[in-house]
N, C-alpha and C. Protein backbone atom coordinates (compact mmCIF):
# COMPACT_ATOMS: atom_id res chain seq x y z
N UNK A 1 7.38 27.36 181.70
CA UNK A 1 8.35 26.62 180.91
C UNK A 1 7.78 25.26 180.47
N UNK A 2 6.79 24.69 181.33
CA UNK A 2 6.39 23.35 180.69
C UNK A 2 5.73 23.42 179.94
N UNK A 3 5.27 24.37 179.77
CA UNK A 3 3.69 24.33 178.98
C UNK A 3 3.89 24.86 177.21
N UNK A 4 5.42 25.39 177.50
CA UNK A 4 6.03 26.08 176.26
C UNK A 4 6.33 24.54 175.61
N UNK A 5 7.01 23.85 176.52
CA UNK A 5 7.34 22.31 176.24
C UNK A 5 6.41 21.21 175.32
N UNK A 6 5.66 21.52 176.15
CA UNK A 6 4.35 20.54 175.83
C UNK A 6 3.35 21.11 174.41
N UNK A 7 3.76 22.36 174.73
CA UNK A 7 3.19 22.71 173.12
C UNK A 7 3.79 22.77 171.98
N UNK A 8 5.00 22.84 172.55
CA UNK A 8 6.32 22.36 171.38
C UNK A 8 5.88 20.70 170.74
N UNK A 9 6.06 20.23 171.48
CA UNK A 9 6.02 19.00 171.62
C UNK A 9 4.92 18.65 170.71
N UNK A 10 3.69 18.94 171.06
CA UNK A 10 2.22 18.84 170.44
C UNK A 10 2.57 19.32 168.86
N UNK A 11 3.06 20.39 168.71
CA UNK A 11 3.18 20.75 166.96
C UNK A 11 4.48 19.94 166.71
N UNK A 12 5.19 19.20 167.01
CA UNK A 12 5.84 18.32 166.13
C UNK A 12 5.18 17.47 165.73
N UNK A 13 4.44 16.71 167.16
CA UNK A 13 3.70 15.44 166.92
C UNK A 13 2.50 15.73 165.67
N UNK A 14 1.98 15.99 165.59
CA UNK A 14 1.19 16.72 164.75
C UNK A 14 1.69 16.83 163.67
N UNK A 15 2.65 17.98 163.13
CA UNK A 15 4.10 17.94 162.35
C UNK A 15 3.74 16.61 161.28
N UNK A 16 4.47 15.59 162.34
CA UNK A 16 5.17 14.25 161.99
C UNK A 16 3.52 13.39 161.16
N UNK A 17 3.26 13.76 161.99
CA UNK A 17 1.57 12.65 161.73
C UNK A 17 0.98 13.14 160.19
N UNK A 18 1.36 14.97 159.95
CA UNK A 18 0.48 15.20 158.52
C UNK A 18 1.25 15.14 157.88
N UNK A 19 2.64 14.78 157.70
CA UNK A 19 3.89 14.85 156.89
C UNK A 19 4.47 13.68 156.27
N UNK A 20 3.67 13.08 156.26
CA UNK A 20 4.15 11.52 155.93
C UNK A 20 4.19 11.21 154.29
N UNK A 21 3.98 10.13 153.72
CA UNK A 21 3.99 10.38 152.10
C UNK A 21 3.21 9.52 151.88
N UNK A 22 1.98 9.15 152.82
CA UNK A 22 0.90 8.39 152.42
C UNK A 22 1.07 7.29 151.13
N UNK A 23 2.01 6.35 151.40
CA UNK A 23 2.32 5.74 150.63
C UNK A 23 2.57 4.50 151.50
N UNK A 24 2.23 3.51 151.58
CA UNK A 24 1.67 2.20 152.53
C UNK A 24 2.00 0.84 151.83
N UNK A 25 2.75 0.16 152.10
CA UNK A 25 3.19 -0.98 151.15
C UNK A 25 2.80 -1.92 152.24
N UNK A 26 2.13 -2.93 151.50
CA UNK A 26 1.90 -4.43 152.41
C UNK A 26 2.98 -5.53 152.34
N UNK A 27 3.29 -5.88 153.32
CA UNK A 27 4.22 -7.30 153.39
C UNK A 27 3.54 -8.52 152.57
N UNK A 28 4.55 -9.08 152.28
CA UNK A 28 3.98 -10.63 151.07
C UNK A 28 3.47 -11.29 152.32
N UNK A 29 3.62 -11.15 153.66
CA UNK A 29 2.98 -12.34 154.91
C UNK A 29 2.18 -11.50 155.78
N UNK A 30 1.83 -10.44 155.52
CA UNK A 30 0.97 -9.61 156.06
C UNK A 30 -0.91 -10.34 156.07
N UNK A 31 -0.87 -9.67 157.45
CA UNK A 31 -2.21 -11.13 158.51
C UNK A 31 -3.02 -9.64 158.48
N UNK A 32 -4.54 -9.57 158.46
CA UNK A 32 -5.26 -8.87 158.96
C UNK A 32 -6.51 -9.82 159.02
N UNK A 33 -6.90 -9.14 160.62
CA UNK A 33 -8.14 -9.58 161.19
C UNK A 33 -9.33 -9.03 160.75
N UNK A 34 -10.32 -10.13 161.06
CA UNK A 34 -11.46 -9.23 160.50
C UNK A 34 -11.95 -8.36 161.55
N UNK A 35 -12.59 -7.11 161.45
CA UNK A 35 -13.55 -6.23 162.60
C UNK A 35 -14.80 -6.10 162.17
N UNK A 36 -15.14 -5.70 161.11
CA UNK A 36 -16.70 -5.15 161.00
C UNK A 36 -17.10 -5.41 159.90
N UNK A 37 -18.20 -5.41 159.36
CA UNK A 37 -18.97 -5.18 158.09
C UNK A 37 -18.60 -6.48 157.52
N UNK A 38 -18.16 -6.29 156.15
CA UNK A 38 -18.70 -7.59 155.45
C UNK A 38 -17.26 -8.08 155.53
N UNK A 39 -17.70 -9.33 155.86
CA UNK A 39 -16.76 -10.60 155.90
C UNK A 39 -16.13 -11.42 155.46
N UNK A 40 -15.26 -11.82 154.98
CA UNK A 40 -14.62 -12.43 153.38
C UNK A 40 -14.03 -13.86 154.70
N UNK A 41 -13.41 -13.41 155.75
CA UNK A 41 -12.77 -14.50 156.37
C UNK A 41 -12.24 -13.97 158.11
N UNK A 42 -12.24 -14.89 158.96
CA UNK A 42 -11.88 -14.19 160.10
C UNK A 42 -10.11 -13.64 160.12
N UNK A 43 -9.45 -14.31 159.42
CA UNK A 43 -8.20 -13.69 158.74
C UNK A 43 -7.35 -13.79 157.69
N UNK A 44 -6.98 -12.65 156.59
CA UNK A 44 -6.46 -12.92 155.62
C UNK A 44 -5.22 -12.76 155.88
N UNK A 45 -4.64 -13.31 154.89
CA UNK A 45 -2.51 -13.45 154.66
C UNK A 45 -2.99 -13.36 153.88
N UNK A 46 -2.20 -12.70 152.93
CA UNK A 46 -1.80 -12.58 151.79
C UNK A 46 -0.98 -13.72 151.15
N UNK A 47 -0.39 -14.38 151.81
CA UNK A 47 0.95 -14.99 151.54
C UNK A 47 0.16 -16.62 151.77
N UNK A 48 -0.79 -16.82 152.57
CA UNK A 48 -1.50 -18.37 152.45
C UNK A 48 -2.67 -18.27 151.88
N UNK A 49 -3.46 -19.32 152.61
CA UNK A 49 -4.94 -19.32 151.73
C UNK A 49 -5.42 -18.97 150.52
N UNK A 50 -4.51 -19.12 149.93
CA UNK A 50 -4.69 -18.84 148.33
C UNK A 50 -5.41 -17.18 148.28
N UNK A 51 -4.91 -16.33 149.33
CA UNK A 51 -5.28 -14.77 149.27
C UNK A 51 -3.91 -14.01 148.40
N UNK A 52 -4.32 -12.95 147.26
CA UNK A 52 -3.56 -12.07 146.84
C UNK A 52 -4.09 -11.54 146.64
N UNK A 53 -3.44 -10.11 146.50
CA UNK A 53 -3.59 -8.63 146.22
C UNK A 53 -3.19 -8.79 144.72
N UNK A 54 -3.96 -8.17 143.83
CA UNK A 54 -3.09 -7.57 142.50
C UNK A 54 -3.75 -5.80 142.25
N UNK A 55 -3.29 -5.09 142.15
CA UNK A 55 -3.61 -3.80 141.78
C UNK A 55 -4.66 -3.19 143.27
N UNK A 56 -6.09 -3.27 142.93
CA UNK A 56 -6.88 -2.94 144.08
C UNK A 56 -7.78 -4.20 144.09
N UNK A 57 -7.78 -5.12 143.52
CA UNK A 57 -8.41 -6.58 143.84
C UNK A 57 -7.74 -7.39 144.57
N UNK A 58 -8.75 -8.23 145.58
CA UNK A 58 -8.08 -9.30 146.25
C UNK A 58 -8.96 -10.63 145.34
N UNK A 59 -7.93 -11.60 145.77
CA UNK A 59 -7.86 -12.64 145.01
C UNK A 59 -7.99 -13.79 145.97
N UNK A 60 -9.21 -14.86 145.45
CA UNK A 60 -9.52 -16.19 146.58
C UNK A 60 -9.57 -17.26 145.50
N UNK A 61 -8.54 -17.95 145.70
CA UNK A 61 -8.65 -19.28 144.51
C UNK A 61 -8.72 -18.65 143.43
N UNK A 62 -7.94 -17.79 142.78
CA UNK A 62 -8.11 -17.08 141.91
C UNK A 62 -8.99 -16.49 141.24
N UNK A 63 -10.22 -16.23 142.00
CA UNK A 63 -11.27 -15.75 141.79
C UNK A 63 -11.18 -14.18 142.60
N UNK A 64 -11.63 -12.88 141.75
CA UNK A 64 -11.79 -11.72 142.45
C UNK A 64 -12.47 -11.68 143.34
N UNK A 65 -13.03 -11.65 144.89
CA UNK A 65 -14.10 -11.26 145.46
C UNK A 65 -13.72 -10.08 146.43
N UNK A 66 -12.93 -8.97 146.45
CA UNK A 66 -13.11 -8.20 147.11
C UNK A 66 -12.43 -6.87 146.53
N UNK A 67 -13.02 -5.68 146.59
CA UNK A 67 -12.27 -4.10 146.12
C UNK A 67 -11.49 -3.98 147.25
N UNK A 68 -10.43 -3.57 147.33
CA UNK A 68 -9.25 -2.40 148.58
C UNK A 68 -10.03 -1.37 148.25
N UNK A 69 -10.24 -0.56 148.56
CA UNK A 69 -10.72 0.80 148.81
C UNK A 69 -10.02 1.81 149.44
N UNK A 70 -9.20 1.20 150.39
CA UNK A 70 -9.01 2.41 151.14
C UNK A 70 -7.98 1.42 152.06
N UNK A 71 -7.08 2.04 152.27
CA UNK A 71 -5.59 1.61 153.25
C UNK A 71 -5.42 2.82 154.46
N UNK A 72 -5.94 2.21 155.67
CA UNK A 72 -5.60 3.82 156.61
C UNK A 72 -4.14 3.39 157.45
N UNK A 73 -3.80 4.12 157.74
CA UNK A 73 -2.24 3.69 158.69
C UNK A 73 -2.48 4.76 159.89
N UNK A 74 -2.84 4.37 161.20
CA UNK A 74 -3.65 5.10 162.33
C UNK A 74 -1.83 4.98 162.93
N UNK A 75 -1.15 5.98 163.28
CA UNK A 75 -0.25 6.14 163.64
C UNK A 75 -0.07 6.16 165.06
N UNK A 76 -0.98 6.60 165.74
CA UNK A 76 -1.17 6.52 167.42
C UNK A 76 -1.39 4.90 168.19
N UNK A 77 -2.14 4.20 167.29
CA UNK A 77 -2.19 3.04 167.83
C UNK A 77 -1.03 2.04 166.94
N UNK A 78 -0.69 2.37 165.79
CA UNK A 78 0.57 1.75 165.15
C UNK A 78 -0.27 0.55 164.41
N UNK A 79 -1.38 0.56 164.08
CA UNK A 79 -1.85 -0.65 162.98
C UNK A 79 -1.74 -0.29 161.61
N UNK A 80 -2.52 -0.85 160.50
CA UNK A 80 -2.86 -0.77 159.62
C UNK A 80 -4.37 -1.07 159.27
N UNK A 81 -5.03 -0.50 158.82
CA UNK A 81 -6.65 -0.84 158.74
C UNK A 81 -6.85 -0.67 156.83
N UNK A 82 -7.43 -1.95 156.82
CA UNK A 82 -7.86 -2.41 155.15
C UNK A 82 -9.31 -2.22 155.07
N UNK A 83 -9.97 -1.36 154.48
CA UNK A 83 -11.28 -0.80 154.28
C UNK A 83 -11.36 -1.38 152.92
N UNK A 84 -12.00 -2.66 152.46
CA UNK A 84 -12.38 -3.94 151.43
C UNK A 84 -14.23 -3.89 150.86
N UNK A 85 -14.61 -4.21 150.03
CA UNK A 85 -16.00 -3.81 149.36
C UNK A 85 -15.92 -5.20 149.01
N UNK A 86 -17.19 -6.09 149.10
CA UNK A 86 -17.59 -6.83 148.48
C UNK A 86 -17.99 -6.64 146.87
N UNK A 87 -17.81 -7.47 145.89
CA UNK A 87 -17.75 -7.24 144.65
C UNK A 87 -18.83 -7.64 144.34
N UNK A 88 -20.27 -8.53 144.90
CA UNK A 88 -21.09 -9.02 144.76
C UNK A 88 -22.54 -7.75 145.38
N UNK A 89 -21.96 -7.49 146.41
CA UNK A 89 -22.92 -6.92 147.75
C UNK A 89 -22.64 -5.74 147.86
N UNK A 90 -21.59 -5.11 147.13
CA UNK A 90 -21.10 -3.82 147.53
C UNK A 90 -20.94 -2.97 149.08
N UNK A 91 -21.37 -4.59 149.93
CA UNK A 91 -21.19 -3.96 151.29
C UNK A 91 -19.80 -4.07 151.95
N UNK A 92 -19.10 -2.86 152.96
CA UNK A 92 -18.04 -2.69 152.83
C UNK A 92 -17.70 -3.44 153.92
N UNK A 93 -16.23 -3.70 154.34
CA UNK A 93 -15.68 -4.42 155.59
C UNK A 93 -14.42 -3.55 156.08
N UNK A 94 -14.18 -3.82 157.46
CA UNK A 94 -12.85 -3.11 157.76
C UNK A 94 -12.18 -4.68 158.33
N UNK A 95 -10.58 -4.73 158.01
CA UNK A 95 -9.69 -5.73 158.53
C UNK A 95 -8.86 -5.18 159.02
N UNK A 96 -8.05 -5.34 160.36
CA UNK A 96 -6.85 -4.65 160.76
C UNK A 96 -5.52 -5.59 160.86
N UNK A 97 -4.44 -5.01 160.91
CA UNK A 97 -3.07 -5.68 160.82
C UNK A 97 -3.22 -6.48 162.21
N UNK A 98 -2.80 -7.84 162.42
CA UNK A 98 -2.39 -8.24 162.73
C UNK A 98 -1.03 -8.12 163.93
């Protein structure tokens, strides 16, 4: 009986995790840290430091210096991870939520 449980259990979770609508909206005060690769800042807001998002560019003093590339939403640990390209260096960076 447990094991019927636990595998129940396992295909919802699962279920739930590929069923989503991959559709990811950032907060206007949304903080991500930096982790790896290329480095723009040890943390962006959107909402200070003269950082914005418009379309898939980020914005520093109103100057472009970075591509979004890629938005992951890791559901097991509950972050958000910003996968960013330098526009100069084309080398890439990962930032996570805050």
């Amino acid at each position: 009986m447990n094991k019927k449980i636990i595998y129940l259990l396992t295909i919802i979770l699962f279920t739930m995790i590929s069923c989503n609508d991959k559709i990811i909206y950032l907060d206007d005060d949304s903080s991500f840290k930096y982790s790896e690769g290329f480095h723009l800042n040890d943390v962006i807001t959107f909402s200070v430091n003269d950082y914005y998002l418009q379309n898939d560019t980020i914005y520093q003093n109103q100057k472009p210096v970075a591509l979004l590339i890629k938005i992951e939403q890791r559901y097991l640990i509950g972050d958000i991870v910003l996968h960013i390209k330098d526009l100069q260096s084309n080398n890439i960076g990962r930032y996570i939520e805050k």
